[in-house]
N, C-alpha and C. Protein backbone atom coordinates (compact mmCIF):
# COMPACT_ATOMS: atom_id res chain seq x y z
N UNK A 1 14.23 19.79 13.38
CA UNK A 1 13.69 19.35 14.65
C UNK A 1 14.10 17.88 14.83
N UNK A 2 15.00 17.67 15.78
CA UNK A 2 15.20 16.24 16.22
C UNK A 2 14.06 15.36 16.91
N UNK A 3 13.81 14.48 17.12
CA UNK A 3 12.78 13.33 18.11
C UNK A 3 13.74 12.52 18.70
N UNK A 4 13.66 12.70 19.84
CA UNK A 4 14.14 11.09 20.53
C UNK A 4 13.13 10.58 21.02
N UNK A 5 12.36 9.53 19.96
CA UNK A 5 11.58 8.49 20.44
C UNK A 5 11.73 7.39 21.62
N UNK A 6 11.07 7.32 22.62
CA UNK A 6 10.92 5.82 22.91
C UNK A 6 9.49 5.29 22.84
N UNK A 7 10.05 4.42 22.45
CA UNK A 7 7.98 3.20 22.06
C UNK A 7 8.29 2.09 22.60
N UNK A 8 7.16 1.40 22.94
CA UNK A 8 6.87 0.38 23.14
C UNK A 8 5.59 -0.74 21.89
N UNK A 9 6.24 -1.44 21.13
CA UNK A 9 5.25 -2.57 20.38
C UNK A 9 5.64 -3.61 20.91
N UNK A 10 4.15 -3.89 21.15
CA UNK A 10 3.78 -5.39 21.76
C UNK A 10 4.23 -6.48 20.81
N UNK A 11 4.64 -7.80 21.48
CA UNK A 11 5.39 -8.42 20.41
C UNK A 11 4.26 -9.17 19.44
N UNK A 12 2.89 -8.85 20.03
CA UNK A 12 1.66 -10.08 19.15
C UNK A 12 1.28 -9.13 17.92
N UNK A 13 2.11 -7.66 18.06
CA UNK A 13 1.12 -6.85 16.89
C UNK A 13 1.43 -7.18 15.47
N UNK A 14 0.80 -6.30 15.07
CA UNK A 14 1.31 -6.47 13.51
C UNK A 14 2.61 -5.74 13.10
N UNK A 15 2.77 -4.40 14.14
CA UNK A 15 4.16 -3.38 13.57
C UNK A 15 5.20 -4.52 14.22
N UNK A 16 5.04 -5.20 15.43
CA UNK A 16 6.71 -6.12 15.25
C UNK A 16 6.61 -7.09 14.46
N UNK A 17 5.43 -7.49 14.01
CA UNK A 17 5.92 -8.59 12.71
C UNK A 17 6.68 -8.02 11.95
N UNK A 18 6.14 -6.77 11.33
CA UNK A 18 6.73 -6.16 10.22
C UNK A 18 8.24 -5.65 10.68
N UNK A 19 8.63 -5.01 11.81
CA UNK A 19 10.07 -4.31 12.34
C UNK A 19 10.83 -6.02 12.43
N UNK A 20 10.48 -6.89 12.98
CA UNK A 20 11.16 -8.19 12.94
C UNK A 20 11.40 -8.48 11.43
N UNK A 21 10.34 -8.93 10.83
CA UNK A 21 11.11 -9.55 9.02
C UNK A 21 11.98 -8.59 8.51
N UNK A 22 11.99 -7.39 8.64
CA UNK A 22 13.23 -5.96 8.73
C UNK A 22 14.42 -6.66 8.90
N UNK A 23 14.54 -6.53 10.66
CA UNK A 23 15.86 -7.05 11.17
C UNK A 23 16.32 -8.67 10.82
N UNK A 24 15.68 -9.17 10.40
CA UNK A 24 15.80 -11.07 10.23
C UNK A 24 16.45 -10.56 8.74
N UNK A 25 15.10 -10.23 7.99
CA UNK A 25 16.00 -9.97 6.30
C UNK A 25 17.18 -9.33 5.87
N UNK A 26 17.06 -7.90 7.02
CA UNK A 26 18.20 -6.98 6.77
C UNK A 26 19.79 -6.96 7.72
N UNK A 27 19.52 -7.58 8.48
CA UNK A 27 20.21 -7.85 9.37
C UNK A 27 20.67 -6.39 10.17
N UNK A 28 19.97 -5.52 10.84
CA UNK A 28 20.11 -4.71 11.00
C UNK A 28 19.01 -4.33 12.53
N UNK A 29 19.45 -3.59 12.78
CA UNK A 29 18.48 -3.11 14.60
C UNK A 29 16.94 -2.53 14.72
N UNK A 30 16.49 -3.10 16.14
CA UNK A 30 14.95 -2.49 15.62
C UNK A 30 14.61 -1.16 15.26
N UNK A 31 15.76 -0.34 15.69
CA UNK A 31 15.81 1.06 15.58
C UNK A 31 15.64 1.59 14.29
N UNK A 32 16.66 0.86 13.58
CA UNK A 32 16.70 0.84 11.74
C UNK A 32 15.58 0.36 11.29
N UNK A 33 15.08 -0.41 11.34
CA UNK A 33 14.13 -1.34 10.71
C UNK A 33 12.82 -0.11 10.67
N UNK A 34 12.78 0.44 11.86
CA UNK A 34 11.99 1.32 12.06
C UNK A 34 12.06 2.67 11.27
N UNK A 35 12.98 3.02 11.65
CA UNK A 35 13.55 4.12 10.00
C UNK A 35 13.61 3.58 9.02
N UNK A 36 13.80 2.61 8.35
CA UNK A 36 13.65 2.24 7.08
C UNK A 36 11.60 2.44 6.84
N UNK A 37 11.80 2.01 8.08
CA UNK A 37 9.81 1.94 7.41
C UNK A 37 9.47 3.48 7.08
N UNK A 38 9.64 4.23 7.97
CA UNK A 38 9.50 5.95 8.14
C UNK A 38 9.61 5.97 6.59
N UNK A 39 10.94 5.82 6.24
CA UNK A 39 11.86 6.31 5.20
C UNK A 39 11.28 6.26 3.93
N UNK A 40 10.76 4.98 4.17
CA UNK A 40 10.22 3.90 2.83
C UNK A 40 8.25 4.40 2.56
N UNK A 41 7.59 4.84 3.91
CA UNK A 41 6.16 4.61 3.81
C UNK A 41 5.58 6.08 4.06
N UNK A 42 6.47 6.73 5.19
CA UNK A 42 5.83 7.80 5.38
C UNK A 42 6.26 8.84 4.67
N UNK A 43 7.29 8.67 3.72
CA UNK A 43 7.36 10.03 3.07
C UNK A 43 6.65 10.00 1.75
N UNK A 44 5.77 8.85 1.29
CA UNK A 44 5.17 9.14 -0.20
C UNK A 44 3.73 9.73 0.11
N UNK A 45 3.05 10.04 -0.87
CA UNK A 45 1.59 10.74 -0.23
C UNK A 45 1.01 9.70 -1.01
N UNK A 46 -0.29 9.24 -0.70
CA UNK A 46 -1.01 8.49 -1.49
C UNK A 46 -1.08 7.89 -3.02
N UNK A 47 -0.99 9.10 -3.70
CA UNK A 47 -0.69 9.31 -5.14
C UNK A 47 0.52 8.67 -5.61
N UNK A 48 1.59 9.14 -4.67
CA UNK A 48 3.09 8.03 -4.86
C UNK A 48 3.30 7.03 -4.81
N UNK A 49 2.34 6.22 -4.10
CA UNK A 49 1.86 5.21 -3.52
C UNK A 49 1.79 4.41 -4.76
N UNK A 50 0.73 4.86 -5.66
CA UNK A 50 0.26 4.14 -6.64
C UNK A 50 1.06 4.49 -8.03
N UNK A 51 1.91 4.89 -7.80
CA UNK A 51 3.09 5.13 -9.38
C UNK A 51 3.42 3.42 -9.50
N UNK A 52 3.38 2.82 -10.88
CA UNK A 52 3.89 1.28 -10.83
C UNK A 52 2.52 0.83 -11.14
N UNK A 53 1.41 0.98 -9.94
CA UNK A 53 0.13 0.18 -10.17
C UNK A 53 -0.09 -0.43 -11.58
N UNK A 54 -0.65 -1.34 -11.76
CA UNK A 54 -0.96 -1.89 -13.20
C UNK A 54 -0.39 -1.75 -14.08
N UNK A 55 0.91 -1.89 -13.70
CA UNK A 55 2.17 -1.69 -14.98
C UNK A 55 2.06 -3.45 -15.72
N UNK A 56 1.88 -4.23 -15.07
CA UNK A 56 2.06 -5.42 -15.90
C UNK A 56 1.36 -5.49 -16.79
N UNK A 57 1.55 -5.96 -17.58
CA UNK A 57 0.52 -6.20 -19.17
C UNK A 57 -0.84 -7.07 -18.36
N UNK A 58 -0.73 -7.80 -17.33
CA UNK A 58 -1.76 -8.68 -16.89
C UNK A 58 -3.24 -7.53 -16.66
N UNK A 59 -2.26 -6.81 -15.49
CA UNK A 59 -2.79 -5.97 -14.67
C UNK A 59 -3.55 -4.53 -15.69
N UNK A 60 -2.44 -4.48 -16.72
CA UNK A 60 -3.21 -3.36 -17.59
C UNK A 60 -4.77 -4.06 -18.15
N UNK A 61 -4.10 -5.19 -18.64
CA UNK A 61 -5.80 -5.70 -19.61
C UNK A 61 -6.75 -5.60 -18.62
N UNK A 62 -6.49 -6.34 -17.47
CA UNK A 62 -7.90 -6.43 -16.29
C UNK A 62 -8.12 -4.89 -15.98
N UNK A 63 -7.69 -3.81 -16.15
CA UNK A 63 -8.03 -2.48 -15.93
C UNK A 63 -8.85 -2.14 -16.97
N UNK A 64 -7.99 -2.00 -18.32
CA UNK A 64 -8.97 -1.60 -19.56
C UNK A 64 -10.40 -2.57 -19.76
N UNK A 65 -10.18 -3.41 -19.53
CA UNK A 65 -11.65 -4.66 -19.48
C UNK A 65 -12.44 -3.69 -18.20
N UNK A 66 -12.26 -3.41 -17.48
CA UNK A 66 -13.09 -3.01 -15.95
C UNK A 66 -13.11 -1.71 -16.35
N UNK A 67 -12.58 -0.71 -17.48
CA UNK A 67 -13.07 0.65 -17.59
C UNK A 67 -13.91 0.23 -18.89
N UNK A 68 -13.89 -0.44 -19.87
CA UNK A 68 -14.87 -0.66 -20.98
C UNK A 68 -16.43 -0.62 -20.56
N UNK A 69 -15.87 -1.88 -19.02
CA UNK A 69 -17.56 -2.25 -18.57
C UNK A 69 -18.00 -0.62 -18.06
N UNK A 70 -17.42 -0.12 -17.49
CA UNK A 70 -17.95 1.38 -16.89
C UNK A 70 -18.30 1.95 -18.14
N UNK A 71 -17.64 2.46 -18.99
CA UNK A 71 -17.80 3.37 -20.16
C UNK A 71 -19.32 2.84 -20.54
N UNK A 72 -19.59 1.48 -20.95
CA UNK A 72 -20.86 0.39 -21.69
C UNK A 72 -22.26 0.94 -20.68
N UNK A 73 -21.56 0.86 -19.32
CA UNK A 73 -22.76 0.91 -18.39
C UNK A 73 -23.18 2.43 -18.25
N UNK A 74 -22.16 3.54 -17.97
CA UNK A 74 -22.63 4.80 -18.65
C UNK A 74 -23.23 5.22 -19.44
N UNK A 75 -22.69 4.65 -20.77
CA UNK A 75 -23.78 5.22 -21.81
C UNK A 75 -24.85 4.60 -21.71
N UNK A 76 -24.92 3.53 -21.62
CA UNK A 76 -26.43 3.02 -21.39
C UNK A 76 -27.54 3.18 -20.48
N UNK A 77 -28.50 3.36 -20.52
CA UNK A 77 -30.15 4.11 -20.07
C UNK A 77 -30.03 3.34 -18.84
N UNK A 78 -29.25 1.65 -18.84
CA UNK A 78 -29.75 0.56 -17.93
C UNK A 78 -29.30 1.05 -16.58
N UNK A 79 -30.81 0.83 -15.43
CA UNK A 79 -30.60 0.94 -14.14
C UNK A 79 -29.24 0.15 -13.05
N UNK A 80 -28.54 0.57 -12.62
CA UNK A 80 -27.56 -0.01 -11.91
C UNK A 80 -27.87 -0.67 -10.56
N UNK A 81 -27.67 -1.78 -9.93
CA UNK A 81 -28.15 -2.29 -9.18
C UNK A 81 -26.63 -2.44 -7.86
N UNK A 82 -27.05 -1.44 -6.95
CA UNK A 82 -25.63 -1.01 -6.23
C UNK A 82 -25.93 -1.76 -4.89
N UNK A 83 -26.77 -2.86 -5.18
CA UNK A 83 -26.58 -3.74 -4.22
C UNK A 83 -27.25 -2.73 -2.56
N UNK A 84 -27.94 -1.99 -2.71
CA UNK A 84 -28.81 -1.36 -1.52
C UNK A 84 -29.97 -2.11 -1.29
C-alpha cells in the first residue's frame, strides 16, 4: 500500500524542531528527514526501544542498587509509604 502524504507542521512545534536538526545535520529534505524518523522510531515496538538501556557499567550499578532496595523492602514486614 503506497501513501502520498501531504502535512502541514507548524514551524513553533516540536516535530519541525526535530525534521529541521534532520535536514541541518543530514543535509537532506524535509521529506527525508521525515522518513528517516518513520524509519528510525516507528518501526521498533516498545520493548526495542529499550535493548541498550543500562548497558553502561554506571547505569548497571544505579539499577542493581535500585533492585536491592526493592528486594530489602519486599522481604521486609515494613509499611511502604506511597506518598497518598
Amino acid at each position: 500500500m503506497a501513501f502520498d502524504l501531504h502535512i502541514h507542521i507548524d514551524s513553533e512545534s516540536l516535530e519541525a524542531n526535530v525534521v529541521e536538526s534532520i535536514v541541518r545535520r543530514d543535509h537532506v529534505s524535509p521529506e527525508e528527514a521525515v522518513l528517516r524518523v518513520l524509519r528510525e522510531k516507528g518501526a521498533l515496538s516498545p520493548a526495542q526501544e529499550m535493548i541498550g538501556a543500562f548497558s553502561s557499567p554506571e547505569d548497571l550499578a544505579i539499577m542493581d542498587e535500585a533492585m536491592q532496595h526493592v528486594r530489602e523492602l519486599r522481604a521486609s514486614d515494613q509499611l511502604r509509604d506511597f506518598g497518598l
